[in-house]
Every structure is written in C-alpha cells, then in structure tokens.
C-alpha atoms as a PDB file:
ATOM      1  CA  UNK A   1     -63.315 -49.357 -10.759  1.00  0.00           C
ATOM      2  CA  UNK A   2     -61.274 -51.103 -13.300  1.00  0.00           C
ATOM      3  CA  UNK A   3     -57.643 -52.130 -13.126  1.00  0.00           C
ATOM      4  CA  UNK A   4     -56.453 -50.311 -15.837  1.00  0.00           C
ATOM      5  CA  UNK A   5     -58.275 -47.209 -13.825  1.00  0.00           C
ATOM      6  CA  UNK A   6     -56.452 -48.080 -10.473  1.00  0.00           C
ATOM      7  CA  UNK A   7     -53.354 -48.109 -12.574  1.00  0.00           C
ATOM      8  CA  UNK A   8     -53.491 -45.065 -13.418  1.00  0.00           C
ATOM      9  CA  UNK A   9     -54.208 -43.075 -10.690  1.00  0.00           C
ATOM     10  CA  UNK A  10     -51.565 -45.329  -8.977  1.00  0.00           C
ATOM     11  CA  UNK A  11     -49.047 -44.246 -11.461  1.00  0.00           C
ATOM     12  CA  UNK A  12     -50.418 -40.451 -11.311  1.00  0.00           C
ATOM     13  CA  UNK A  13     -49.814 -40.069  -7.678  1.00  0.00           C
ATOM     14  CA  UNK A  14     -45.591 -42.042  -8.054  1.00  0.00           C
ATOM     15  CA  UNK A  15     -45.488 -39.322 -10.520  1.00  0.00           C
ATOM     16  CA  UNK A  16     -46.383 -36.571  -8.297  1.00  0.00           C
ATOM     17  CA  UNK A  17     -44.202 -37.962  -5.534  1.00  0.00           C
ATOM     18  CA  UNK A  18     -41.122 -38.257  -7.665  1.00  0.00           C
ATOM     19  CA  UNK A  19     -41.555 -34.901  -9.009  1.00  0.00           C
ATOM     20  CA  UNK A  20     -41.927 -33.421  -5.034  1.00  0.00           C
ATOM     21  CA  UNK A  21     -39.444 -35.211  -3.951  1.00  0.00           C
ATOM     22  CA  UNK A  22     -36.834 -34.152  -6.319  1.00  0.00           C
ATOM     23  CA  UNK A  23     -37.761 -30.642  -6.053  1.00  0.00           C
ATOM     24  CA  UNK A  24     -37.180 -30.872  -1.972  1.00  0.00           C
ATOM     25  CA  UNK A  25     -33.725 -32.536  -2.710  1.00  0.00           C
ATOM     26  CA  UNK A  26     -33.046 -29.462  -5.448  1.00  0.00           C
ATOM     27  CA  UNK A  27     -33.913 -27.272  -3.097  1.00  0.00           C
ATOM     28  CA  UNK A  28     -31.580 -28.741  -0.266  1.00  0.00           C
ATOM     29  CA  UNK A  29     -28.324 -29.202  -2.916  1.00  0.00           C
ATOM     30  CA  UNK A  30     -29.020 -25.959  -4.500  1.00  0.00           C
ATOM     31  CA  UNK A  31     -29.286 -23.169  -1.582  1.00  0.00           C
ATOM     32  CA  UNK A  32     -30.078 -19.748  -4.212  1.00  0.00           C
ATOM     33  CA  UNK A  33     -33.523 -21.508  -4.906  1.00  0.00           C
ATOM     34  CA  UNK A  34     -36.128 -19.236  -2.424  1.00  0.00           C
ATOM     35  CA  UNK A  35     -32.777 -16.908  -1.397  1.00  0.00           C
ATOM     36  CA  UNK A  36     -33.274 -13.521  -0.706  1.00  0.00           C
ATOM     37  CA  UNK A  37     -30.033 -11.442  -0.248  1.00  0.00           C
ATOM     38  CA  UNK A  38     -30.158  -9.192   2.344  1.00  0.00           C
ATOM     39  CA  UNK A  39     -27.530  -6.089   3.219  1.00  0.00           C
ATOM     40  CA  UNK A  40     -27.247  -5.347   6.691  1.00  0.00           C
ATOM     41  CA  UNK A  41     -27.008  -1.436   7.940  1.00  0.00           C
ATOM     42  CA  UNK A  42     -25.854  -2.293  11.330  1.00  0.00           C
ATOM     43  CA  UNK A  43     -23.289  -0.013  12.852  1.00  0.00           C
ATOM     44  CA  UNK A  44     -21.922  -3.089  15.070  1.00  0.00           C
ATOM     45  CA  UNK A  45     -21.835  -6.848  15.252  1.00  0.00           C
ATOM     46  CA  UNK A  46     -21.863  -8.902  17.870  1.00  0.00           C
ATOM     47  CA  UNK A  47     -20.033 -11.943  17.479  1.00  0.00           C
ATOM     48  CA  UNK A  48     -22.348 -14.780  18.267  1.00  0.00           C
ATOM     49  CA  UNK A  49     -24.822 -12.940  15.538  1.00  0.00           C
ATOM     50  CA  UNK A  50     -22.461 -12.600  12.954  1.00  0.00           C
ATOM     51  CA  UNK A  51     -23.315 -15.276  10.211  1.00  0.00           C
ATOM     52  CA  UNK A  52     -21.371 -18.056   8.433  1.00  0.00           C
ATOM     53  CA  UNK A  53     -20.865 -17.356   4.392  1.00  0.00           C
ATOM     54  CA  UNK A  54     -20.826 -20.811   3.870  1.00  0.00           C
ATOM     55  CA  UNK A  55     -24.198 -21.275   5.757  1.00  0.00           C
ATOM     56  CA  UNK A  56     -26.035 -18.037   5.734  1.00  0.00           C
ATOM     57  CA  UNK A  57     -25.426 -17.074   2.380  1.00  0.00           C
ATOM     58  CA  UNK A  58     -28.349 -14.546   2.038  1.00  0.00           C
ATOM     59  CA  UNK A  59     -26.862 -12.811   4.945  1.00  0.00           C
ATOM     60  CA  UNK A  60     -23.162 -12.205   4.101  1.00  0.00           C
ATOM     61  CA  UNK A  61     -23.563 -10.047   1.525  1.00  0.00           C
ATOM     62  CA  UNK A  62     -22.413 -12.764  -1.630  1.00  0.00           C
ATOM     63  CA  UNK A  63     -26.260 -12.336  -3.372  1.00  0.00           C
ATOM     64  CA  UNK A  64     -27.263 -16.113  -1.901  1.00  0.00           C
ATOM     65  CA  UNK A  65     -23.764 -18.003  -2.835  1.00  0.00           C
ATOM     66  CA  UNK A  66     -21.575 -19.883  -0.932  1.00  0.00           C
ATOM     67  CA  UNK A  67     -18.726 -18.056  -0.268  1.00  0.00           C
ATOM     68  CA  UNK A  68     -15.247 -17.481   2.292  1.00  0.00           C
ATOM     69  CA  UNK A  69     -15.861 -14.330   2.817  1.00  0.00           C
ATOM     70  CA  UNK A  70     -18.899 -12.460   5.043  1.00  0.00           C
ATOM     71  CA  UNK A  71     -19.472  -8.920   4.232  1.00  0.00           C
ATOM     72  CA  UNK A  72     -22.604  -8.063   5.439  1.00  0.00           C
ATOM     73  CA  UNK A  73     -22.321  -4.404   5.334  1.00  0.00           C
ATOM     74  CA  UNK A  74     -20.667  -4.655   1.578  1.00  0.00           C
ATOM     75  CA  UNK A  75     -17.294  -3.037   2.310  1.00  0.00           C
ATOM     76  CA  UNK A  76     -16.256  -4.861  -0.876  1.00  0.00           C
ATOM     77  CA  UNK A  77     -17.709  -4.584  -4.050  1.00  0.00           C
ATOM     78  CA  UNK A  78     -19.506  -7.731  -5.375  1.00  0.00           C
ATOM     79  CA  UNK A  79     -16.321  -7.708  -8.144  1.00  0.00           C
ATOM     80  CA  UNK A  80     -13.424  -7.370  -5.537  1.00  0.00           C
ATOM     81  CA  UNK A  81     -15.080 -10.242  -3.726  1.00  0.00           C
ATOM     82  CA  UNK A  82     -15.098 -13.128  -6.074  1.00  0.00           C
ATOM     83  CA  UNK A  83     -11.722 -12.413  -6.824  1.00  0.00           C
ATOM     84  CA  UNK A  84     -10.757 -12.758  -3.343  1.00  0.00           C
ATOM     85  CA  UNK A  85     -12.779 -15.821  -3.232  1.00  0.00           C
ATOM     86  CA  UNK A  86     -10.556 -17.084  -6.408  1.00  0.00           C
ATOM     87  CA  UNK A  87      -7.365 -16.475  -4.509  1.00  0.00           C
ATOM     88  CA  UNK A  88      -8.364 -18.165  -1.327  1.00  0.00           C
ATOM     89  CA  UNK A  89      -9.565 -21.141  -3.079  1.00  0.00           C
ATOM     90  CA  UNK A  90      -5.946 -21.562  -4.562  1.00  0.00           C
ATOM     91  CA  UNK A  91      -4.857 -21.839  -1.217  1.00  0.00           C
ATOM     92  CA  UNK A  92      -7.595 -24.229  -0.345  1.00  0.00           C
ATOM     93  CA  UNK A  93      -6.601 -26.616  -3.618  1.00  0.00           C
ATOM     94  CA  UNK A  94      -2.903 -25.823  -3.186  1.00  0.00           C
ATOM     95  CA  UNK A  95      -2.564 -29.375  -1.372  1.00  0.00           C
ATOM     96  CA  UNK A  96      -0.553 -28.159   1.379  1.00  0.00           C
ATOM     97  CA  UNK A  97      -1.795 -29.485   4.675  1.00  0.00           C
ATOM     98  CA  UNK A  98      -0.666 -30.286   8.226  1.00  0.00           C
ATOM     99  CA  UNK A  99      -3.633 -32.790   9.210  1.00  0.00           C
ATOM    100  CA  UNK A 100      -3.360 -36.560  10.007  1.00  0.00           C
ATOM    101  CA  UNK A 101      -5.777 -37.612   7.189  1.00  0.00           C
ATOM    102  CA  UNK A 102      -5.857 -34.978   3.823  1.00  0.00           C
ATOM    103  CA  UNK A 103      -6.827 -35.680   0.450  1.00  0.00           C
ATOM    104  CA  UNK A 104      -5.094 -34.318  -2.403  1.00  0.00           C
ATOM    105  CA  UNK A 105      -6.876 -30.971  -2.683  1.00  0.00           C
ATOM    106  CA  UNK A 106      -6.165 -29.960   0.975  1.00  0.00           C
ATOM    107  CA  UNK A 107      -5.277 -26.957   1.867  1.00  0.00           C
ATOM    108  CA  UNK A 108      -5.252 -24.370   4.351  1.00  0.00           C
ATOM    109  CA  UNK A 109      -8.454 -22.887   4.475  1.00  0.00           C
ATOM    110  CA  UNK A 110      -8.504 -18.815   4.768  1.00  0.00           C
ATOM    111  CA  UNK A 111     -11.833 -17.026   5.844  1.00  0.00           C
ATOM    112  CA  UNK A 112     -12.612 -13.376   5.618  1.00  0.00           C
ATOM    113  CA  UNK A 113     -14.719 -11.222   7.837  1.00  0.00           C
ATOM    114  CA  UNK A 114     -15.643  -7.243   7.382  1.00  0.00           C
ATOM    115  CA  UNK A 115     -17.336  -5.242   9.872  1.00  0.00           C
ATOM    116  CA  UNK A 116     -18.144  -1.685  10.236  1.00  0.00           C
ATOM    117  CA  UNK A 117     -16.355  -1.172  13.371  1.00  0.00           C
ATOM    118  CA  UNK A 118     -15.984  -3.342  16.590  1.00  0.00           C
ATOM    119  CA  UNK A 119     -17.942  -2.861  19.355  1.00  0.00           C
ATOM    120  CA  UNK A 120     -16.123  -2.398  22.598  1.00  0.00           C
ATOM    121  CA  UNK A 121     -16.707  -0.421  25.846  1.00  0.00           C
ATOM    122  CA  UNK A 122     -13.669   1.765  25.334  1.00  0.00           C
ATOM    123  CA  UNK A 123     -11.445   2.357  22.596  1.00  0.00           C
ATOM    124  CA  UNK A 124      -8.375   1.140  23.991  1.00  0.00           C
ATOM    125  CA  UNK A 125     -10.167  -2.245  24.318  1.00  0.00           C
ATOM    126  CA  UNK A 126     -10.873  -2.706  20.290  1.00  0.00           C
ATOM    127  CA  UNK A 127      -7.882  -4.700  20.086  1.00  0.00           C
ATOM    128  CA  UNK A 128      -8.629  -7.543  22.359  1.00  0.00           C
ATOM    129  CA  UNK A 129     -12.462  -7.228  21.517  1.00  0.00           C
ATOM    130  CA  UNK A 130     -11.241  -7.782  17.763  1.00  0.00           C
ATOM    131  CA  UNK A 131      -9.280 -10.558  18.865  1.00  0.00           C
ATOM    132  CA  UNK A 132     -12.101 -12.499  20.529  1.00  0.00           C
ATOM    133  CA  UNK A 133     -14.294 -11.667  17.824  1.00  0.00           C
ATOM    134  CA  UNK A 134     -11.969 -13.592  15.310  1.00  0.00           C
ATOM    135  CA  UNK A 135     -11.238 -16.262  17.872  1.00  0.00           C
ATOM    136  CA  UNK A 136     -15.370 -16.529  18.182  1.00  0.00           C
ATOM    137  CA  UNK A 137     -16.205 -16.775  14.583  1.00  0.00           C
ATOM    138  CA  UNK A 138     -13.190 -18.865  13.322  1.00  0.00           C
ATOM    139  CA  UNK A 139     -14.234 -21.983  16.273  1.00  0.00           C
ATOM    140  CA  UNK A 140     -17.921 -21.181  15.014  1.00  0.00           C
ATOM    141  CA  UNK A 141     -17.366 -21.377  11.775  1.00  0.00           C
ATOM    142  CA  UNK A 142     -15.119 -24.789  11.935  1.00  0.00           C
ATOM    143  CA  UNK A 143     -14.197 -24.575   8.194  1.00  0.00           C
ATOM    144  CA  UNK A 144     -11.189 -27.086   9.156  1.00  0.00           C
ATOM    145  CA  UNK A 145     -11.787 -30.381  11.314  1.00  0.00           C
ATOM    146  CA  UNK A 146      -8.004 -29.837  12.612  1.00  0.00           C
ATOM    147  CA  UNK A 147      -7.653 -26.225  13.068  1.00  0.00           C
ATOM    148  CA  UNK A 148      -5.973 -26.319   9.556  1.00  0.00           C
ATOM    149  CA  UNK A 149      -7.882 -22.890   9.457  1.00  0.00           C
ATOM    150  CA  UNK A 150      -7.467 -18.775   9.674  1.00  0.00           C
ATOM    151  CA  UNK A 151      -9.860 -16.280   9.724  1.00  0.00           C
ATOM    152  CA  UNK A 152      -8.932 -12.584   8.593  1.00  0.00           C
ATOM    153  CA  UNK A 153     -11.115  -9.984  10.294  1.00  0.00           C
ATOM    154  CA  UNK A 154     -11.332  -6.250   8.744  1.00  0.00           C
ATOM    155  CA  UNK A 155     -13.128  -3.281  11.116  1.00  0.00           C
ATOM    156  CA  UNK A 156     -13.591  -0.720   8.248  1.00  0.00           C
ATOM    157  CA  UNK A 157     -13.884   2.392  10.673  1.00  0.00           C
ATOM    158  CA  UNK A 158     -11.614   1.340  13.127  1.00  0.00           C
ATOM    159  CA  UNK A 159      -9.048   0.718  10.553  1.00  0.00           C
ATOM    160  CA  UNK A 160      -7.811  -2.466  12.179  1.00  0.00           C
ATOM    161  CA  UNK A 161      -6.857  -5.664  10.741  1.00  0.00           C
ATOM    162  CA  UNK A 162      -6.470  -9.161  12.906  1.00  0.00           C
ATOM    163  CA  UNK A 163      -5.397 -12.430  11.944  1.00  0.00           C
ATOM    164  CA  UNK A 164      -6.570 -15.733  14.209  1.00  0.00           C
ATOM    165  CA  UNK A 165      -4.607 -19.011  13.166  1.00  0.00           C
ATOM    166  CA  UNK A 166      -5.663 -22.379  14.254  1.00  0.00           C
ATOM    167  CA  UNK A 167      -3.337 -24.935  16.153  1.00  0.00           C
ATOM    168  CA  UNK A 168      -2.206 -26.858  13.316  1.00  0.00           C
ATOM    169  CA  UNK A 169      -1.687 -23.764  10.717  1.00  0.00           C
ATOM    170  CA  UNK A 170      -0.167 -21.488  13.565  1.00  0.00           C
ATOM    171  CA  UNK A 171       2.639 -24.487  12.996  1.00  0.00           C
ATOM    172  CA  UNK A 172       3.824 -22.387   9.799  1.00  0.00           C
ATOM    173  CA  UNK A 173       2.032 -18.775   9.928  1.00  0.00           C
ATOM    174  CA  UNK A 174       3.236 -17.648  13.463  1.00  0.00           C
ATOM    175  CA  UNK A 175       2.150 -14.970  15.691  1.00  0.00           C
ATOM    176  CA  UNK A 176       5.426 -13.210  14.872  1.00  0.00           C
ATOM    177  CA  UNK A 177       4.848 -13.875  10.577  1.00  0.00           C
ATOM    178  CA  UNK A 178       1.064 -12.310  11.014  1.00  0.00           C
ATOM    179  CA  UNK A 179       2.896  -9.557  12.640  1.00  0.00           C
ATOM    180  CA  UNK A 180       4.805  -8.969   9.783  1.00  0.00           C
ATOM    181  CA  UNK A 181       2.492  -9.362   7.368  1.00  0.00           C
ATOM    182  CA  UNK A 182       0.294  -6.762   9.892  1.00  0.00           C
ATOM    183  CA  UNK A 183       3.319  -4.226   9.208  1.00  0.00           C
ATOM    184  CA  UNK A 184       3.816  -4.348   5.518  1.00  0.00           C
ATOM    185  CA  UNK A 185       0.125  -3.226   5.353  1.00  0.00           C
ATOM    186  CA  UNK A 186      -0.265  -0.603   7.628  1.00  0.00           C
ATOM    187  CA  UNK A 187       0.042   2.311   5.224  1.00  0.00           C
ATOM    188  CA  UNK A 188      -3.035   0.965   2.805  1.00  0.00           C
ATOM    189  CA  UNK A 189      -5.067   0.330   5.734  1.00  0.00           C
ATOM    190  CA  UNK A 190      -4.876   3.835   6.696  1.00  0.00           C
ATOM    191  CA  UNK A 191      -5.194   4.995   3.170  1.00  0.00           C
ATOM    192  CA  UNK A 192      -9.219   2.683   3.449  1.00  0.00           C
ATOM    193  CA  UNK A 193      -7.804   0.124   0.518  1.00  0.00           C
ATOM    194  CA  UNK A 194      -9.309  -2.904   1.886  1.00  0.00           C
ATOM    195  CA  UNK A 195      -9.770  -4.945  -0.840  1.00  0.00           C
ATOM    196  CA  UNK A 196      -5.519  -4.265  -1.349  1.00  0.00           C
ATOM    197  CA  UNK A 197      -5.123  -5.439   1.728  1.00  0.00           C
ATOM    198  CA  UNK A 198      -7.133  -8.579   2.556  1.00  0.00           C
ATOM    199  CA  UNK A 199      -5.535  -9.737  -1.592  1.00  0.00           C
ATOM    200  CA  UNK A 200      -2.106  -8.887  -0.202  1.00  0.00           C
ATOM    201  CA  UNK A 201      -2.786 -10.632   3.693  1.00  0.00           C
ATOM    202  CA  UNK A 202      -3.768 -13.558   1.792  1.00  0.00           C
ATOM    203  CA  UNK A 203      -0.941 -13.796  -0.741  1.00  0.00           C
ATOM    204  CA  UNK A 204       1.412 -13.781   2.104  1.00  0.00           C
ATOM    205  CA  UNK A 205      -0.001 -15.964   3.879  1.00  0.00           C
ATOM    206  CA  UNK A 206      -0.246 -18.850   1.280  1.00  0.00           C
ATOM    207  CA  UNK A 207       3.535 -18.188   0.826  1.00  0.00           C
ATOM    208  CA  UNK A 208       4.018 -17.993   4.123  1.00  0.00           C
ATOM    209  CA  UNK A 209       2.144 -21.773   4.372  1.00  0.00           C
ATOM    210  CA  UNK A 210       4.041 -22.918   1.799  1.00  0.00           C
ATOM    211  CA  UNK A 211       7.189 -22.705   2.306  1.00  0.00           C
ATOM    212  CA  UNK A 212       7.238 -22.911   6.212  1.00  0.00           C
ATOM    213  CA  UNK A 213       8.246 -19.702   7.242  1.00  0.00           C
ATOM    214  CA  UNK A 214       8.250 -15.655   6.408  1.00  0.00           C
ATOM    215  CA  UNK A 215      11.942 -15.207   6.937  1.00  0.00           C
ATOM    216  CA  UNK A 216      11.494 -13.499   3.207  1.00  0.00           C
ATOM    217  CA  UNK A 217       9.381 -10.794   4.091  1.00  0.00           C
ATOM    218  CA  UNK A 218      12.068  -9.858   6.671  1.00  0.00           C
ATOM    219  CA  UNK A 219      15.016 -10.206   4.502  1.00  0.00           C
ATOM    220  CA  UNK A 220      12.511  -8.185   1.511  1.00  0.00           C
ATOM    221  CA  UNK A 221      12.258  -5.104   4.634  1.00  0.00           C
ATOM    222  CA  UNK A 222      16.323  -5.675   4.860  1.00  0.00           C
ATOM    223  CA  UNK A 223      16.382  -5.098   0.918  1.00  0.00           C
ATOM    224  CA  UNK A 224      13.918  -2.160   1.445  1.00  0.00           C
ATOM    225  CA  UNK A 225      16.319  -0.923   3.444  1.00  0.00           C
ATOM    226  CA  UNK A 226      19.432  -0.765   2.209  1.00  0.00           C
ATOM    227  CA  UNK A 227      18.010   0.457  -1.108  1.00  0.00           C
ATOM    228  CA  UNK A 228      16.439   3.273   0.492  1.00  0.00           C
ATOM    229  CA  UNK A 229      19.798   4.190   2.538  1.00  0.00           C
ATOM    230  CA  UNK A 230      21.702   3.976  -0.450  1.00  0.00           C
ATOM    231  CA  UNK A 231      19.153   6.338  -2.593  1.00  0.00           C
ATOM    232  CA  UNK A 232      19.120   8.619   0.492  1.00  0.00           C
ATOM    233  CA  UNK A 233      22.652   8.519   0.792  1.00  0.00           C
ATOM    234  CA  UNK A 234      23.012   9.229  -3.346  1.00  0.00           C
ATOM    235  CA  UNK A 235      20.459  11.942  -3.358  1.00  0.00           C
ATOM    236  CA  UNK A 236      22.460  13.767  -0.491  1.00  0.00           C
ATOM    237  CA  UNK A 237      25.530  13.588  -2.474  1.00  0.00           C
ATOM    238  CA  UNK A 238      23.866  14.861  -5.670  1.00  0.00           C
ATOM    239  CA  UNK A 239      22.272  17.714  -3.963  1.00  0.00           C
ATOM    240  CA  UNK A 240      25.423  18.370  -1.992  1.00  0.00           C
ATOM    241  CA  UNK A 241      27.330  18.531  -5.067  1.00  0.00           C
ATOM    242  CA  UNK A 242      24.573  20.599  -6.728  1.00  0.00           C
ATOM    243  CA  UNK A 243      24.134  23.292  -3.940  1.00  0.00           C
ATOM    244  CA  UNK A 244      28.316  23.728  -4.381  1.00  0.00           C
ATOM    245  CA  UNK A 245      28.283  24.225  -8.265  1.00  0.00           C
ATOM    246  CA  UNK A 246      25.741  26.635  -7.755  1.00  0.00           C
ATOM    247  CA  UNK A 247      27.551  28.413  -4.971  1.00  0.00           C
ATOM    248  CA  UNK A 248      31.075  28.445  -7.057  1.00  0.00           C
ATOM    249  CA  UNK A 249      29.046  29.339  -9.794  1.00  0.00           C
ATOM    250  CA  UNK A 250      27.921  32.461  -7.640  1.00  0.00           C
ATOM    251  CA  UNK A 251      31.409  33.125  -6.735  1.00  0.00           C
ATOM    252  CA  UNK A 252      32.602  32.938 -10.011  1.00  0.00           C
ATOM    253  CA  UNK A 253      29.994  35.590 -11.326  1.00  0.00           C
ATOM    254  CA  UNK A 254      31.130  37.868  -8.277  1.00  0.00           C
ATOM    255  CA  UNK A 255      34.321  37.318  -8.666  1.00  0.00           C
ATOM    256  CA  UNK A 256      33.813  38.194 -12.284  1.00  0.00           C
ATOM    257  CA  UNK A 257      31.976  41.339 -11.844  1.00  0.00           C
ATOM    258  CA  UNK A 258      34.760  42.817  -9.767  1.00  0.00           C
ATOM    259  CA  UNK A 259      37.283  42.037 -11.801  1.00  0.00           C
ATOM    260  CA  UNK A 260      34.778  43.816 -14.473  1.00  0.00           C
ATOM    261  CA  UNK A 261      34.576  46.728 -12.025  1.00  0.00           C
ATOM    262  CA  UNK A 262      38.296  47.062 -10.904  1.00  0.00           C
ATOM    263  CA  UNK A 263      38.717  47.292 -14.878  1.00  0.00           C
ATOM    264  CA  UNK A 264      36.050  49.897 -15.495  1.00  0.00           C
ATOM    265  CA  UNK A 265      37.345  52.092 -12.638  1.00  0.00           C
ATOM    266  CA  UNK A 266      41.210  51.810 -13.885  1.00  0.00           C
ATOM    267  CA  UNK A 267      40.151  53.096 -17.628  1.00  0.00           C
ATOM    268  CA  UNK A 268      38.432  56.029 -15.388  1.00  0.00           C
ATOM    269  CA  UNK A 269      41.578  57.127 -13.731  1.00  0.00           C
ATOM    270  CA  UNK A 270      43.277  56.565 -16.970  1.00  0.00           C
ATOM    271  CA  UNK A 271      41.417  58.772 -18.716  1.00  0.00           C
ATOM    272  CA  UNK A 272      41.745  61.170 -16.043  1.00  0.00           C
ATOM    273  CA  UNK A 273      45.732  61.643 -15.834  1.00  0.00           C
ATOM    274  CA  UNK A 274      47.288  64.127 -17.921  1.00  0.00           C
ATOM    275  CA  UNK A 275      49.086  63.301 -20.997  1.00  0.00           C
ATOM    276  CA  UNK A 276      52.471  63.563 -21.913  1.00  0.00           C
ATOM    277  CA  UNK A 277      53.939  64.950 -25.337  1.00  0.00           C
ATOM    278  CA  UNK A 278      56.761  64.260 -27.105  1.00  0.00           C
ATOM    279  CA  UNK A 279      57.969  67.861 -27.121  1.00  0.00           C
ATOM    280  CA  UNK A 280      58.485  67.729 -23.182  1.00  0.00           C
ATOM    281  CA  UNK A 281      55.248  69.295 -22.766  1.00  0.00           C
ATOM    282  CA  UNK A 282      51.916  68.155 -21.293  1.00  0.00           C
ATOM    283  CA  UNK A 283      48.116  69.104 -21.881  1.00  0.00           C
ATOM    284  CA  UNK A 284      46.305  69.216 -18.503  1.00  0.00           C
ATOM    285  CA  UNK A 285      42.725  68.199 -18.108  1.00  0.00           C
ATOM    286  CA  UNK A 286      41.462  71.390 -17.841  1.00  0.00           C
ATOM    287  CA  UNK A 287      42.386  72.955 -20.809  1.00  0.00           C
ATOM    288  CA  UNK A 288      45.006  74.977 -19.704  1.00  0.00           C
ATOM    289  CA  UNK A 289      47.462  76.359 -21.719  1.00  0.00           C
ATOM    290  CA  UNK A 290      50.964  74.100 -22.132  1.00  0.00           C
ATOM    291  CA  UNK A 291      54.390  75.093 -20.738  1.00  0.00           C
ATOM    292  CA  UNK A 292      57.639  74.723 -23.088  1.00  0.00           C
ATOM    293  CA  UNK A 293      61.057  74.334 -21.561  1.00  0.00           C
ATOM    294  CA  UNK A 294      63.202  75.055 -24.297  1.00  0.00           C
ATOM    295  CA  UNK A 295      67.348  74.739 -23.761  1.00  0.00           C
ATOM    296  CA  UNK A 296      69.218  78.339 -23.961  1.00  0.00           C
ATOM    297  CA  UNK A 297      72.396  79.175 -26.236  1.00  0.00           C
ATOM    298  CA  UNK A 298      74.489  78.155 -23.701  1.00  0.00           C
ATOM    299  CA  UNK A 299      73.260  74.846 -22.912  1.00  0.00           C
ATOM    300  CA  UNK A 300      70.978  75.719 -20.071  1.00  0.00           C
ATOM    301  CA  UNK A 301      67.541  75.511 -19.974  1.00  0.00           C
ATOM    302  CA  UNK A 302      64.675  78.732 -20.640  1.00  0.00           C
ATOM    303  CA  UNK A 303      61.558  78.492 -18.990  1.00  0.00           C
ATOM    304  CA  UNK A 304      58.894  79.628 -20.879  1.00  0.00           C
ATOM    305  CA  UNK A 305      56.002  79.659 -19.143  1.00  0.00           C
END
C-alpha cells in the first residue's frame, strides 16, 4: 500500500471521529435532540418520583425544554407556562442574593410544581403531606447551592397552594409573608385560576425579596379596608336617605289624597244644604214649594205659608 493510500484512509477515519464526536457532545449540550415529551395521566405523585424540569425535561410537561416549572399532568397551558418561566427568570437575573459568593445575575431562584392532587391517607393530613412534598422536591432539586431557593407547589383538585423557602431566602420571605401572600389568593384558588395565582405568588414574592419585607401587603389589606368601610358606610347612608325620600314621598301622596278627599266630600255637603234667597225665602232640596214671610200693615209680620 502506498503512502499517499495510508494517508488517506488515515485522514478518512480523523474525519469520521471528529464528526462522532461532535455529534455526542451536541447531543449532551443540546438535551431536545432524541426527546420525546411525555404527559403523565397519573392521579397522584409520589414525591421521590416526581421529576426535575431542569433534568427530566421530557417528563415535566415543557415539550423537552429546560424549564422552572414541572407540570406533568399539564394543568397549565404550554402558553401560560413560558410566561411564568419569563417572570421567574426576572427574579433569577434580578441580582438580589443573600449567598457568600454571587455573581451579578444572582437571584433568588423560584421553582414551580403542579400536581393533580396529593396523596395522603386522610384528608385532614393533605396539609402536612403537601408540606413534605415541597420540602422533598425543593432539597432534590438543589436549584440553589445556599438554600437561596423556593419551590411553589399547586394540588389542582385539592385546591391547595404551599410555599417551602430555603434557609437563606426564608431571611426575607418569612413564614408569616407566605402566609400573606397564601391569603390574598385564596378566592382565585377556589375559583381553579391557577395560572393567576402561581403569576401573582411569584410577583409577591420577588417584591417581597426585594425589598426585605411584606409589611406592604399588610398595610395594602389596611387600605382594602378602610375603603371598603367607608363605601359600606356611604352606601348605607345613600340608601338610608333613599328609603326616607321614598317614604315622605308616600306620605306626601297620602297626605295629598286626603286633603283631595276632605275637599271632594265638603263640595258634597255643599251642594246638599239648602239655599238661601234674597227675598227671605229658601228653596229646599226636594223641590218643595217656598214659604214667604211678608210684614203686615201694622208692622208685624204675615206668615204665608
């Protein structure tokens, strides 16, 4: 065999190395290549199954894309999720961050799980089988080396909502701020407007991160308040006011009609009474025939009837 043959077949097989090789590493950087999506129909999850959307894309219901959110069972529509993904990546760049070593684009880092309902034993016991669900996931997960991190789980049937903060970002978003934020939705989570929700949850909460503390939302429920009192309070005074112009306005009518009445029935008895003539002599109403005092020649009087 010549050189010039050894050559090439030496350069043929560098050239189908390179080209394997770079396919492997395209493969490994870009995780849709080969991805299936899959939707899951399960009724429950069970925590140490559930997967990780930055991980498992194909299983959290993001059609094979890295993602903060895991909705295997598609609660969310595929257009209500990437803009919840926008909004928690705003928190993620917003540079705010409690850690001993941050770059400039760190952030909090918010999470989002939705489930079809928690599984627990009895229903009284959702609540703390939600709450070690969230624990579970948000440790599993480990989005944040310095528990700079919270995870947001959503039970669609149970209509429940909980909130699990790590160390470091429990600092600023308190058990007793979550609970706030917990209140203010309430009435959309029993109305099934999830995707209002989790956009509202995590809104608060990057204020809430950002400037320390949710004595706003309490002071915005104060507001609430005191508008509401005072609209009650004007409302009762209108209606109050309206109830007794409509009641005088009764009376008046009433009031009118007898009048109307009292002046009817005196024309009657009017018209009934005799009448008087000039002559000293008077017509009855019956048609009888008049009497006519006439004075005599000697100044007396002559009764003529």
């Amino acid at each position: 065999m010549s050189t010039c043959s050894k050559l090439c077949i030496y350069l043929t097989y560098i050239s189908s190395v390179t080209i394997t090789l770079s396919q492997t590493l395209n493969n490994s950087t870009n995780p849709k290549v080969n991805c299936v999506a899959e939707f899951s129909h399960k009724e429950f999850w069970e925590k140490e199954d559930f997967p990780n959307p930055q991980i498992n894309i194909d299983l959290c219901g993001r059609h094979c894309k890295k993602s903060w959110i895991c909705d295997p069972n598609k609660v969310l529509s595929s257009q209500q999720a990437d803009e919840l993904d926008s909004i928690i990546e705003t928190v993620a760049e917003s540079g705010k961050c409690s850690c001993k070593n941050c770059t400039s684009t760190d952030g909090y880092n918010i999470a989002v799980a939705l489930v079809p309902s928690i599984k627990a034993s009895k229903t009284s016991l959702k609540d703390t089988a939600a709450m070690e669900f969230t624990q579970f996931i948000r440790v599993n997960w480990n989005f944040q080396k310095c528990d700079n991190d919270i995870v947001i789980l959503l039970s669609k049937d149970d209509r429940k909502v909980y909130t699990e903060a790590g160390t470091t970002a429990n600092k600023f978003l308190t058990d007793e701020c979550i609970d706030e934020v917990h209140k203010n939705i309430e009435s959309d989570l029993s109305d099934g407007k999830y995707y209002e929700i989790l956009k509202d949850m995590t809104k608060q909460y990057k204020i809430i991160l950002s400037i320390g503390n949710c004595d706003y939302i309490s002071e915005k429920r104060k507001m609430t308040i005191a508008a509401f009192t005072v609209g009650a309070v004007f409302g009762t005074i209108v209606f109050t006011f309206s109830i007794c112009a409509l009641i005088r306005s009764r009376k008046q009518g009433l009031c009118q009609k007898q009048l109307d009445d009292e002046e009817i029935a005196e024309k009657e008895i009017r018209n009934s009474r005799p009448s008087y003539h000039s002559n000293n002599s008077y017509d009855g109403v019956t048609g009888e025939d008049s009497c006519n005092i006439d004075k005599d020649n000697n100044g007396g009087t002559k009764n003529n009837c």
